[in-house]
PDB file of N, CA and C in Angstrom:
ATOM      1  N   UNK A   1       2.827   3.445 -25.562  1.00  0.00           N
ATOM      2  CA  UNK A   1       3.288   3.329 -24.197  1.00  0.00           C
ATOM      3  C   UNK A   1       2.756   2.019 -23.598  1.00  0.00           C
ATOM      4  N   UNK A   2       3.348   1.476 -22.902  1.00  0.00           N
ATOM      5  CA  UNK A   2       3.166  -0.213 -22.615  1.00  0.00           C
ATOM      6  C   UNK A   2       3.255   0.271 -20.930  1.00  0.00           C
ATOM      7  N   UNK A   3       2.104  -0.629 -20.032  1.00  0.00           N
ATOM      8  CA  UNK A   3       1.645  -0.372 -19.094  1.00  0.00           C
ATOM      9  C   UNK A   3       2.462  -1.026 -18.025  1.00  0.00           C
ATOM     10  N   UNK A   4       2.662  -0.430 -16.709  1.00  0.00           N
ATOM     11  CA  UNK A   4       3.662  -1.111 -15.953  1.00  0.00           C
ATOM     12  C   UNK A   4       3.145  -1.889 -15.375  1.00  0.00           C
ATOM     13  N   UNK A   5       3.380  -3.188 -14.957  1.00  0.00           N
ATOM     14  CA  UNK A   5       2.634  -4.017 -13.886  1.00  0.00           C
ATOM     15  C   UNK A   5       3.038  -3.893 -12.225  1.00  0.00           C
ATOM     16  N   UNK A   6       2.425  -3.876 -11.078  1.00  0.00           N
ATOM     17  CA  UNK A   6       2.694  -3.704 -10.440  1.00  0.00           C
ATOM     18  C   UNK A   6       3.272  -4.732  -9.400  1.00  0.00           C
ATOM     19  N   UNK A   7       4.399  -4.076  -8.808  1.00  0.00           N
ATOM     20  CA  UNK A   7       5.362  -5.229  -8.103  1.00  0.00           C
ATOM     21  C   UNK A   7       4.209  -6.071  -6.649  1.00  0.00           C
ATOM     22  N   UNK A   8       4.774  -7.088  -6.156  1.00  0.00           N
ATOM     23  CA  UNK A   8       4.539  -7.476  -5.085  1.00  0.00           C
ATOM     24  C   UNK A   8       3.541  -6.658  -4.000  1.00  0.00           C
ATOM     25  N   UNK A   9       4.865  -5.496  -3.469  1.00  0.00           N
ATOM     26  CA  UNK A   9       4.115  -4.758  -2.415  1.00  0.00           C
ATOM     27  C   UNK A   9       3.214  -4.176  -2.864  1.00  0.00           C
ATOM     28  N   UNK A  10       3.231  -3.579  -4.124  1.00  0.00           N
ATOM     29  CA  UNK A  10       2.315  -2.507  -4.519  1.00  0.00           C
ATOM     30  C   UNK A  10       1.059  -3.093  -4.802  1.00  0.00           C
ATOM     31  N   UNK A  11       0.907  -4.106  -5.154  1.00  0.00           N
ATOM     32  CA  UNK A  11      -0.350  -5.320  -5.221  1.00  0.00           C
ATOM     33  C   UNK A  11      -1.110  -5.105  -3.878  1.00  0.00           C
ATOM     34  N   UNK A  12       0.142  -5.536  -2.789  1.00  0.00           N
ATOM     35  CA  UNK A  12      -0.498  -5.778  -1.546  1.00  0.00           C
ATOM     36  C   UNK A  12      -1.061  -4.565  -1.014  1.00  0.00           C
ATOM     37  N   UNK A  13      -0.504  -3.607  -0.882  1.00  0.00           N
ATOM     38  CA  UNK A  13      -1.462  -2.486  -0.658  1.00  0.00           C
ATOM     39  C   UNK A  13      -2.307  -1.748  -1.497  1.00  0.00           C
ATOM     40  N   UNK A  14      -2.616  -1.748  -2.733  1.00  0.00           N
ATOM     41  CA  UNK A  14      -3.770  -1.781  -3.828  1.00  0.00           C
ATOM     42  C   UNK A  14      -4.605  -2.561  -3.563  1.00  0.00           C
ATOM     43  N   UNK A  15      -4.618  -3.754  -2.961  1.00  0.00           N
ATOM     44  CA  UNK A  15      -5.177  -4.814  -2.314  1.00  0.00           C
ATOM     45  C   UNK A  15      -5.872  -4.563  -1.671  1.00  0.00           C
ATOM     46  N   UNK A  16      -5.425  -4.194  -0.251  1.00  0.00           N
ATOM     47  CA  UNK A  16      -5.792  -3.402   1.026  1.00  0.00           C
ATOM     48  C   UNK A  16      -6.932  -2.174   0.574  1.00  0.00           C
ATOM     49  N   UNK A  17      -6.717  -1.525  -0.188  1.00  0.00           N
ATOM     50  CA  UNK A  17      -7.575  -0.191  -0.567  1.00  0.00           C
ATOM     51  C   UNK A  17      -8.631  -0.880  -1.441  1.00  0.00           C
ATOM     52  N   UNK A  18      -8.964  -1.749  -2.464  1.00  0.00           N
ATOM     53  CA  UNK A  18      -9.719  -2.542  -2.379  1.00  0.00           C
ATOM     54  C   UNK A  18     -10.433  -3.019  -1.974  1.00  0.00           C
ATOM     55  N   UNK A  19     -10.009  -3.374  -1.133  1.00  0.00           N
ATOM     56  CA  UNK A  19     -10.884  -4.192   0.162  1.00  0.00           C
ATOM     57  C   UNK A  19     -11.372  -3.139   0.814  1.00  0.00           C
ATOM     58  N   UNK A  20     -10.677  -2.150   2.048  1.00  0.00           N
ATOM     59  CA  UNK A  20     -11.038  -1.464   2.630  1.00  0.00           C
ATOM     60  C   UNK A  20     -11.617   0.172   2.481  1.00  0.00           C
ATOM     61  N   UNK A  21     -11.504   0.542   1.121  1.00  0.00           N
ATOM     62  CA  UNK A  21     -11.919   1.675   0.582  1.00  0.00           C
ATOM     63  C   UNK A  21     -10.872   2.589   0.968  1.00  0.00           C
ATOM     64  N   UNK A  22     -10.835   4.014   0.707  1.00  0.00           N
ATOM     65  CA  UNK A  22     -10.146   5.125   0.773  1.00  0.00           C
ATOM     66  C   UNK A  22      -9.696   4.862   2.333  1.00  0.00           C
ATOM     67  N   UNK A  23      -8.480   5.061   2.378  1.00  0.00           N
ATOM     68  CA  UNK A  23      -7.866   5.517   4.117  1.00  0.00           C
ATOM     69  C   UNK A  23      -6.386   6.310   4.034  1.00  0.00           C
ATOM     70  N   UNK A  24      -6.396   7.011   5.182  1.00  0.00           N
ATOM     71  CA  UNK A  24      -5.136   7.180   5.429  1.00  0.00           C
ATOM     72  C   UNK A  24      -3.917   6.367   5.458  1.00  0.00           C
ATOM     73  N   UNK A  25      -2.316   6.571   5.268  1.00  0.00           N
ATOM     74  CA  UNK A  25      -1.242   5.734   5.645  1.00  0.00           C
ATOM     75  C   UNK A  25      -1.772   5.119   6.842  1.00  0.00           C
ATOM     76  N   UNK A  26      -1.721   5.863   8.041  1.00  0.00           N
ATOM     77  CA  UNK A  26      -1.768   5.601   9.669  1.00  0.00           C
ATOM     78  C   UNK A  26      -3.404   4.082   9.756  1.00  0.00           C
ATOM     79  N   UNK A  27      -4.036   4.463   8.905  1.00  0.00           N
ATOM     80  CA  UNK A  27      -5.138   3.281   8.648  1.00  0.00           C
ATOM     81  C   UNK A  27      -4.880   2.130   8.142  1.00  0.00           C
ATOM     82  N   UNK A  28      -3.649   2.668   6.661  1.00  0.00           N
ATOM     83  CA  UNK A  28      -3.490   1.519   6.003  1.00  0.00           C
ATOM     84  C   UNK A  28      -2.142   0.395   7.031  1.00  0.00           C
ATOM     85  N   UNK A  29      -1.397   1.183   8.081  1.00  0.00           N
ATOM     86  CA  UNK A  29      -0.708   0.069   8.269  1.00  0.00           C
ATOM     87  C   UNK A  29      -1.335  -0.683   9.686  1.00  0.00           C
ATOM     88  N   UNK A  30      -2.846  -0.252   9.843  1.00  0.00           N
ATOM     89  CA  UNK A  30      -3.566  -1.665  10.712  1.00  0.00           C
ATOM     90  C   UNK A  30      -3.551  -2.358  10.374  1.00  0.00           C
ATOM     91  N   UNK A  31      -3.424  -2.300   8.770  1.00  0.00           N
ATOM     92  CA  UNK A  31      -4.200  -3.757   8.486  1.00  0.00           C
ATOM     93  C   UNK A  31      -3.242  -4.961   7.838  1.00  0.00           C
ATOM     94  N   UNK A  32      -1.800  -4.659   8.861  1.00  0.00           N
ATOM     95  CA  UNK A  32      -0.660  -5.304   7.787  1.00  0.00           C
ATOM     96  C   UNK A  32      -0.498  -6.009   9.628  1.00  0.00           C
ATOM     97  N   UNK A  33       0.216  -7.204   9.151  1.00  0.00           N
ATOM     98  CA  UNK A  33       0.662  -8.041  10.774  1.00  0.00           C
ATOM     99  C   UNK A  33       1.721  -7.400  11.128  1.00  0.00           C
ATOM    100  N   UNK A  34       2.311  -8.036  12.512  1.00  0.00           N
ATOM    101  CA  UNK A  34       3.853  -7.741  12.533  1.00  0.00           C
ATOM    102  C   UNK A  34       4.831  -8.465  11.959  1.00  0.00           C
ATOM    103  N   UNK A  35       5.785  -8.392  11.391  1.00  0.00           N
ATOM    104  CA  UNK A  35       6.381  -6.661  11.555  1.00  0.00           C
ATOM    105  C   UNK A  35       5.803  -6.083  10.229  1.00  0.00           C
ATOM    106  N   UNK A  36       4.991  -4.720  10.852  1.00  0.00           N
ATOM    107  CA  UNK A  36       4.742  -3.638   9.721  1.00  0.00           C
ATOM    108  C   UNK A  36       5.215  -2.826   9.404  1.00  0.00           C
ATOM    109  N   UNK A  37       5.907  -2.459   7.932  1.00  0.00           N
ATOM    110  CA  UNK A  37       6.356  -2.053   7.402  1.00  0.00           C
ATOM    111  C   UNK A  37       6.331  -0.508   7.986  1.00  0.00           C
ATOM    112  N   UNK A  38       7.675   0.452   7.849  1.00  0.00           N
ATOM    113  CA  UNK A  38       7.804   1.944   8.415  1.00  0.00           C
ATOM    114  C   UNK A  38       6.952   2.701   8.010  1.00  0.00           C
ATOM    115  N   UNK A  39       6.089   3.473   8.698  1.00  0.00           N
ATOM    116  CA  UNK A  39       5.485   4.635   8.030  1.00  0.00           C
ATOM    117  C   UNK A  39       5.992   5.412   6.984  1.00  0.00           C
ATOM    118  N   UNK A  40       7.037   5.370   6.700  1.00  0.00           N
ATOM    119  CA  UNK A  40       7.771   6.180   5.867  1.00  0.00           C
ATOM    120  C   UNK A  40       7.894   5.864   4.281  1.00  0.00           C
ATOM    121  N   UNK A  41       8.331   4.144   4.358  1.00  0.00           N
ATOM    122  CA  UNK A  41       7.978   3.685   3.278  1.00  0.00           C
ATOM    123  C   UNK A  41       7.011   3.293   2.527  1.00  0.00           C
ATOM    124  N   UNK A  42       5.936   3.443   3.768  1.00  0.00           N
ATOM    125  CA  UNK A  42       4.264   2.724   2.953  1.00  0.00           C
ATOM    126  C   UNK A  42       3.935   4.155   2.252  1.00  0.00           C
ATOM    127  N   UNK A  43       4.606   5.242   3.279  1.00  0.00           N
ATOM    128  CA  UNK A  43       3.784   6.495   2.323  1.00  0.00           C
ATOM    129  C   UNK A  43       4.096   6.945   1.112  1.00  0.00           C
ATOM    130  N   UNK A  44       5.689   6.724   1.129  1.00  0.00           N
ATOM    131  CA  UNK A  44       6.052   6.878  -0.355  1.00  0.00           C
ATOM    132  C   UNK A  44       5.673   5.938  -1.459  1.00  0.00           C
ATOM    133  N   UNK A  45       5.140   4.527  -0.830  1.00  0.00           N
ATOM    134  CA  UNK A  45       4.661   3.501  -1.771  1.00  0.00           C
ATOM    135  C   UNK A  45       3.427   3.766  -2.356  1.00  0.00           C
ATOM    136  N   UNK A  46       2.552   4.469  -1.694  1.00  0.00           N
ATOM    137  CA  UNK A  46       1.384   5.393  -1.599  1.00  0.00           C
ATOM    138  C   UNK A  46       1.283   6.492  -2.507  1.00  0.00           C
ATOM    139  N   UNK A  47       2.391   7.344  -2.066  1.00  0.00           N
ATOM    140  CA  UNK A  47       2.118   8.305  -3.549  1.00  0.00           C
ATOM    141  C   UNK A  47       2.921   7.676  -4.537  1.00  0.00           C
ATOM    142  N   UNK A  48       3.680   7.083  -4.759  1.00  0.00           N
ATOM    143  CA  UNK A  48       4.052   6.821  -5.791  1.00  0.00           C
ATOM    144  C   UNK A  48       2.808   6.265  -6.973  1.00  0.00           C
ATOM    145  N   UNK A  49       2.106   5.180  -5.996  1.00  0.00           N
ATOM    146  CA  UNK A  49       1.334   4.625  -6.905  1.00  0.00           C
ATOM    147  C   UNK A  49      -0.088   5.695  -7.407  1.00  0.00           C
TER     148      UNK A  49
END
């Protein structure tokens, strides 16, 4: 099985948790500028990963 690399966004918020340790969605989109991305999609970007 050959390992997936992770796209762009998913970097950027793997990133974020990195840096900032364990948080909620509602935490993780402080720390993005405007315009920040929908709650809806960061969360599914979230469990997905």
């Amino acid at each position: 099985m050959t390992m997936k690399r992770l796209t762009n966004k998913e970097k950027e918020i793997m990133d974020l948790y990195w840096q900032h340790g364990p948080m909620f969605v509602r935490e993780l989109l402080e720390h993005y500028a405007e315009p920040r991305p929908h709650f809806n999609t960061l969360s599914t970007m979230v469990r997905i990963l």
